[in-house]
N, C-alpha and C. Protein backbone atom coordinates (compact mmCIF):
# COMPACT_ATOMS: atom_id res chain seq x y z
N UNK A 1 13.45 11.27 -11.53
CA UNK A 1 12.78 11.18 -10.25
C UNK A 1 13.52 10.17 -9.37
N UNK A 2 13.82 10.63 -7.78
CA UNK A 2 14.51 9.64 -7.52
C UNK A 2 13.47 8.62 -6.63
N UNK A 3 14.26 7.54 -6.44
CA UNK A 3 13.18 6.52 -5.81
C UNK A 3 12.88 6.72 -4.53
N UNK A 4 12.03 5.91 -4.56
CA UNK A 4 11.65 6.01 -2.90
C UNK A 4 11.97 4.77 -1.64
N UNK A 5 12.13 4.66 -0.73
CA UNK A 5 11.99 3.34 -0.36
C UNK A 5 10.58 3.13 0.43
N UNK A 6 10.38 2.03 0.47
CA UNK A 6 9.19 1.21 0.69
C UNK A 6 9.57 0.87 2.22
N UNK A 7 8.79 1.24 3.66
CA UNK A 7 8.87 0.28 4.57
C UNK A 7 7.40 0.06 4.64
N UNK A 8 7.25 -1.22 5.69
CA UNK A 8 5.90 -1.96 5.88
C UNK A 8 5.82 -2.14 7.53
N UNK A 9 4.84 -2.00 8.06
CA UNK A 9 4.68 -1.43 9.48
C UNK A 9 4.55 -2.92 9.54
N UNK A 10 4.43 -3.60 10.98
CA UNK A 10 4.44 -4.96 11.21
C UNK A 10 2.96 -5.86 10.86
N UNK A 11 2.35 -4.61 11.73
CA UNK A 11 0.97 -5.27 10.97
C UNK A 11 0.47 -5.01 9.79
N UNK A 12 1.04 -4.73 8.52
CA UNK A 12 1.12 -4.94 7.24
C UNK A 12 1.58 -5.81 6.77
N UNK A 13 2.74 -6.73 7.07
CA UNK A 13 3.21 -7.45 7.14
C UNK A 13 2.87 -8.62 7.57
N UNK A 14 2.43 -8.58 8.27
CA UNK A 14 1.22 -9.70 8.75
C UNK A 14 0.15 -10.14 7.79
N UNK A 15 -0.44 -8.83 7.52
CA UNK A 15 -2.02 -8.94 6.86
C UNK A 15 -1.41 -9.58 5.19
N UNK A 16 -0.16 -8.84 4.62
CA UNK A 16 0.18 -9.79 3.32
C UNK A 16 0.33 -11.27 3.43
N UNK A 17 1.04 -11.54 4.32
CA UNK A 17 1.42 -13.39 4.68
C UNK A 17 0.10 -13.64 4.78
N UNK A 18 -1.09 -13.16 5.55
CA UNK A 18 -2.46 -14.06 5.67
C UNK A 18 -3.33 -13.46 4.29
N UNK A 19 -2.68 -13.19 3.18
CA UNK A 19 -3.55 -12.99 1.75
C UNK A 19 -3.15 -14.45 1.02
N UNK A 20 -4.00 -15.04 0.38
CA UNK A 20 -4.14 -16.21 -0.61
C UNK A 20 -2.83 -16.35 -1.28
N UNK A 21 -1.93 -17.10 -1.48
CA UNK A 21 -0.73 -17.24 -2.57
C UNK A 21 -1.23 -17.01 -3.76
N UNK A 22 -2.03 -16.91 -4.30
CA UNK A 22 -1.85 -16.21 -5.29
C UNK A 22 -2.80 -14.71 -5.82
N UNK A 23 -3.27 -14.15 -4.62
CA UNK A 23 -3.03 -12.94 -4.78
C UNK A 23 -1.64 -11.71 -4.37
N UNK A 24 -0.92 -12.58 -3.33
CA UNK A 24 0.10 -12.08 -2.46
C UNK A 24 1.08 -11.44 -3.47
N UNK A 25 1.43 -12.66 -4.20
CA UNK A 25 2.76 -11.94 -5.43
C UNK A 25 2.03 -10.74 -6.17
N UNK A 26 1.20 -10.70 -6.49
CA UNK A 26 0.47 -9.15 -7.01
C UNK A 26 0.55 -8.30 -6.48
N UNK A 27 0.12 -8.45 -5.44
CA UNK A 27 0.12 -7.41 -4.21
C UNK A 27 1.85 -6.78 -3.82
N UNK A 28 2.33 -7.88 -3.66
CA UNK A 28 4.33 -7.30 -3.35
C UNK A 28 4.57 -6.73 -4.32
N UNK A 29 4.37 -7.27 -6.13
CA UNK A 29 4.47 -6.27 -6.80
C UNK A 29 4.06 -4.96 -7.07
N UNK A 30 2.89 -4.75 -6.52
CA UNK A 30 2.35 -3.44 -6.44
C UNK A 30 2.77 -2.66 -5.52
N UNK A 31 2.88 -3.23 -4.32
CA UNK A 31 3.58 -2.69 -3.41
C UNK A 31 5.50 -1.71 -3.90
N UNK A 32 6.01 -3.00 -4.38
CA UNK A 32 7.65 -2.66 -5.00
C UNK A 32 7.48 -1.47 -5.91
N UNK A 33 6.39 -1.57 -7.06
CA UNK A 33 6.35 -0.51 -7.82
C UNK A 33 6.25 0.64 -6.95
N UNK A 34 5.60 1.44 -6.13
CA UNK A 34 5.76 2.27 -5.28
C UNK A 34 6.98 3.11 -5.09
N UNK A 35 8.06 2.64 -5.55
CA UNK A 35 8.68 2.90 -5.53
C UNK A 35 9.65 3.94 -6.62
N UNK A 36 8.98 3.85 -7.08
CA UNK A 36 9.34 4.52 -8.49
C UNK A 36 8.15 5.44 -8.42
N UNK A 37 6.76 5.44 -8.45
CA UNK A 37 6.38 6.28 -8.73
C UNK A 37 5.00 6.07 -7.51
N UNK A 38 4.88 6.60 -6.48
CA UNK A 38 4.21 6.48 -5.61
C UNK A 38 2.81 6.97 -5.52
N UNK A 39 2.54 7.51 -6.80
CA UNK A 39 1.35 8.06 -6.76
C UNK A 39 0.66 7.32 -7.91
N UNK A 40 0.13 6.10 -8.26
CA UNK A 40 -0.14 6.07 -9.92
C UNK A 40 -1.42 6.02 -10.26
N UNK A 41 -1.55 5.90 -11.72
CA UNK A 41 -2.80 6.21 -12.26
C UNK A 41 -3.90 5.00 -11.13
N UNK A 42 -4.87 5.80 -10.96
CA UNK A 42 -6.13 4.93 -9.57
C UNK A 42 -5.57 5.10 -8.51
N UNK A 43 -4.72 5.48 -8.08
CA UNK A 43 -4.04 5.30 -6.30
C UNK A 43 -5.16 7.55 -5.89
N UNK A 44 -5.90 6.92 -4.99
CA UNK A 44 -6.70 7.64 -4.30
C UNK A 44 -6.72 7.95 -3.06
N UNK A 45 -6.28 9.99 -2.57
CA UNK A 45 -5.94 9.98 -1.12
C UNK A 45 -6.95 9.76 -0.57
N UNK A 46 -7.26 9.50 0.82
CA UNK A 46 -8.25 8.65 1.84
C UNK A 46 -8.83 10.21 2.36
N UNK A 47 -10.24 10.90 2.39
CA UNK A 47 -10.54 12.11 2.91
C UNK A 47 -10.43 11.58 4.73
N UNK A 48 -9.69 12.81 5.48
CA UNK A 48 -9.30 12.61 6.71
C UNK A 48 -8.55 12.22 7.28
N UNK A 49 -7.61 11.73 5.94
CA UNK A 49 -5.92 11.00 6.41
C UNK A 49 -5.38 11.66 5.44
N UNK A 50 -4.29 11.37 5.98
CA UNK A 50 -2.88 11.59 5.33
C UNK A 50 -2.37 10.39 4.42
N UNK A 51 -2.93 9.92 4.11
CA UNK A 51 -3.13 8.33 3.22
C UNK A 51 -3.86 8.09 1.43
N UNK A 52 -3.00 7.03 1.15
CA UNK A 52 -3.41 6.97 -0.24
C UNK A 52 -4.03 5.72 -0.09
N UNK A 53 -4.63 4.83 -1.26
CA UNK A 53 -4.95 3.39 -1.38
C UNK A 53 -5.05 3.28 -3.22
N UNK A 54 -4.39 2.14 -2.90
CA UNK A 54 -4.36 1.35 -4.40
C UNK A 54 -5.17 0.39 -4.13
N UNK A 55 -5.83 0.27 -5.88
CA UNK A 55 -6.28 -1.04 -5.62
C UNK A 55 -5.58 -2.69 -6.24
N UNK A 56 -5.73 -3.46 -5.56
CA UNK A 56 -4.90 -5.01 -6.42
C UNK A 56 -6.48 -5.77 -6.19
N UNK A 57 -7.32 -5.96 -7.04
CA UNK A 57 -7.98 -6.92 -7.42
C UNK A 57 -9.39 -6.91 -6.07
N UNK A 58 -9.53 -7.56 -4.96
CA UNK A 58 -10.13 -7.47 -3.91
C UNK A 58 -9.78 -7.25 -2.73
N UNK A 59 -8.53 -6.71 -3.23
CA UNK A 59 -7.00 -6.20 -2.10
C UNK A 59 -7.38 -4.44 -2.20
N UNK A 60 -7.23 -3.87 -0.96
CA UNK A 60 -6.76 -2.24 -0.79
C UNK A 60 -5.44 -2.51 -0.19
N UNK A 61 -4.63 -1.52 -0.90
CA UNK A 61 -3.08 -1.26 -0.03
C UNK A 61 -3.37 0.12 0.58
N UNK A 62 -3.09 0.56 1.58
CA UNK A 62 -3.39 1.94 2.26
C UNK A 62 -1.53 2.41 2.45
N UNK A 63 -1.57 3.28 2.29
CA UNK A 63 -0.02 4.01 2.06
C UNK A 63 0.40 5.33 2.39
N UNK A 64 0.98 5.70 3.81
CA UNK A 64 1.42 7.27 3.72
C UNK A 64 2.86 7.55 3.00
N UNK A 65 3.41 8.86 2.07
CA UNK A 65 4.05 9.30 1.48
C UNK A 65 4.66 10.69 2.58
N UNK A 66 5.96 10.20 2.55
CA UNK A 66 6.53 11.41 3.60
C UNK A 66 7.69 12.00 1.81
N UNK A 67 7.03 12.87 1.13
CA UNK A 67 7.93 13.18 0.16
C UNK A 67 9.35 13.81 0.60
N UNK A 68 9.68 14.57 1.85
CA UNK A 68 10.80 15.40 2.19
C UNK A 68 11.88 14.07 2.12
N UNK A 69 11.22 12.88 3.07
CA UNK A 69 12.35 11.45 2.88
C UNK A 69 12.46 10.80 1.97
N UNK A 70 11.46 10.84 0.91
CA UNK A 70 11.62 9.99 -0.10
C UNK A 70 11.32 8.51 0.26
N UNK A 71 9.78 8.49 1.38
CA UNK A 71 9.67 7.19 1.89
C UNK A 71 8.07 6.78 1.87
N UNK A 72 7.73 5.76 1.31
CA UNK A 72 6.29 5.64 1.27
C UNK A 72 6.47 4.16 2.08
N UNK A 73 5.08 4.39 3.18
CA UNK A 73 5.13 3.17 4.43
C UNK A 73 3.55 2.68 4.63
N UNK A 74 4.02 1.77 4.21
CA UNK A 74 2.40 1.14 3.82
C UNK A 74 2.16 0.63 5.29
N UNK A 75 0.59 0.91 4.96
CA UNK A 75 -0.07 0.71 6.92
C UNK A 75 -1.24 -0.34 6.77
N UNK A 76 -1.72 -0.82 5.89
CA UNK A 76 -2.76 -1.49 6.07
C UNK A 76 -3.06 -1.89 4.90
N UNK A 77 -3.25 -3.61 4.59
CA UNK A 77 -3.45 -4.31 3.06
C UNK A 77 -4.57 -5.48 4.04
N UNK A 78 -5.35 -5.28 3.18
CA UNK A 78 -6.67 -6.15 3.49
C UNK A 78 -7.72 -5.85 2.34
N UNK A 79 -8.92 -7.07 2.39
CA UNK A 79 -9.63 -7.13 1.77
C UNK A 79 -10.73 -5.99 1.60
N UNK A 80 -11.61 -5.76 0.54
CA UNK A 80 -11.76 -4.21 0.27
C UNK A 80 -12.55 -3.86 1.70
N UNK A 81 -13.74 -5.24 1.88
CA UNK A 81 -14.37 -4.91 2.92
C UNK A 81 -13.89 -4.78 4.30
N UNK A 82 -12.71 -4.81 4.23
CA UNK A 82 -12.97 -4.93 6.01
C UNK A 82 -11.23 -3.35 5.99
N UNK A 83 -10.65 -3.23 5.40
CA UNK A 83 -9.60 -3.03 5.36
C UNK A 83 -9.91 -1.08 6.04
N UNK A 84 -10.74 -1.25 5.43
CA UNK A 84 -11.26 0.69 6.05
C UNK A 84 -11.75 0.68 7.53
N UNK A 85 -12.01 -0.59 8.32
CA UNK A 85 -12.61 -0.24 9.28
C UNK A 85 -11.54 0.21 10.48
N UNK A 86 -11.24 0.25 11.56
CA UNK A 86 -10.44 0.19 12.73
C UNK A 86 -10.40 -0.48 13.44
């Protein structure tokens, strides 16, 4: 299987830097794994999107998969409660 690459929209990027140090390194790792296998055991598509979410602990990662590029682009990492809203 070949890999995928990982981009992170800006405000994803954001929302990891304002997660706790020591949930953050969990989270990048979960994020990196993605890469290898973008779908894994618990990662659940979102009904009404085009979107997946993993879970890390009291963290959701939200994630679209464009398989033709071989690119999964994470859109939104926040806490469970607030991370679904708009």
């Amino acid at each position: 299987m070949a890999s995928y690459s990982i981009l992170l929209t800006k405000s994803a990027a954001k929302e990891v830097e304002r997660v706790p140090t020591k949930d953050r390194q969990r989270i990048v790792t979960r994020i990196a794994a993605l890469a290898e296998n973008p779908r894994p055991a618990g990662a659940e598509k979102l009904s009404g999107d085009d979107k997946y979410r993993i879970r890390q602990g009291d963290y959701r990662i939200l994630y679209e998969i464009v398989d033709a590029e071989l690119i999964v682009t994470v859109v939104r990492v926040g806490n469970r409660r607030e991370v679904y809203r708009r």
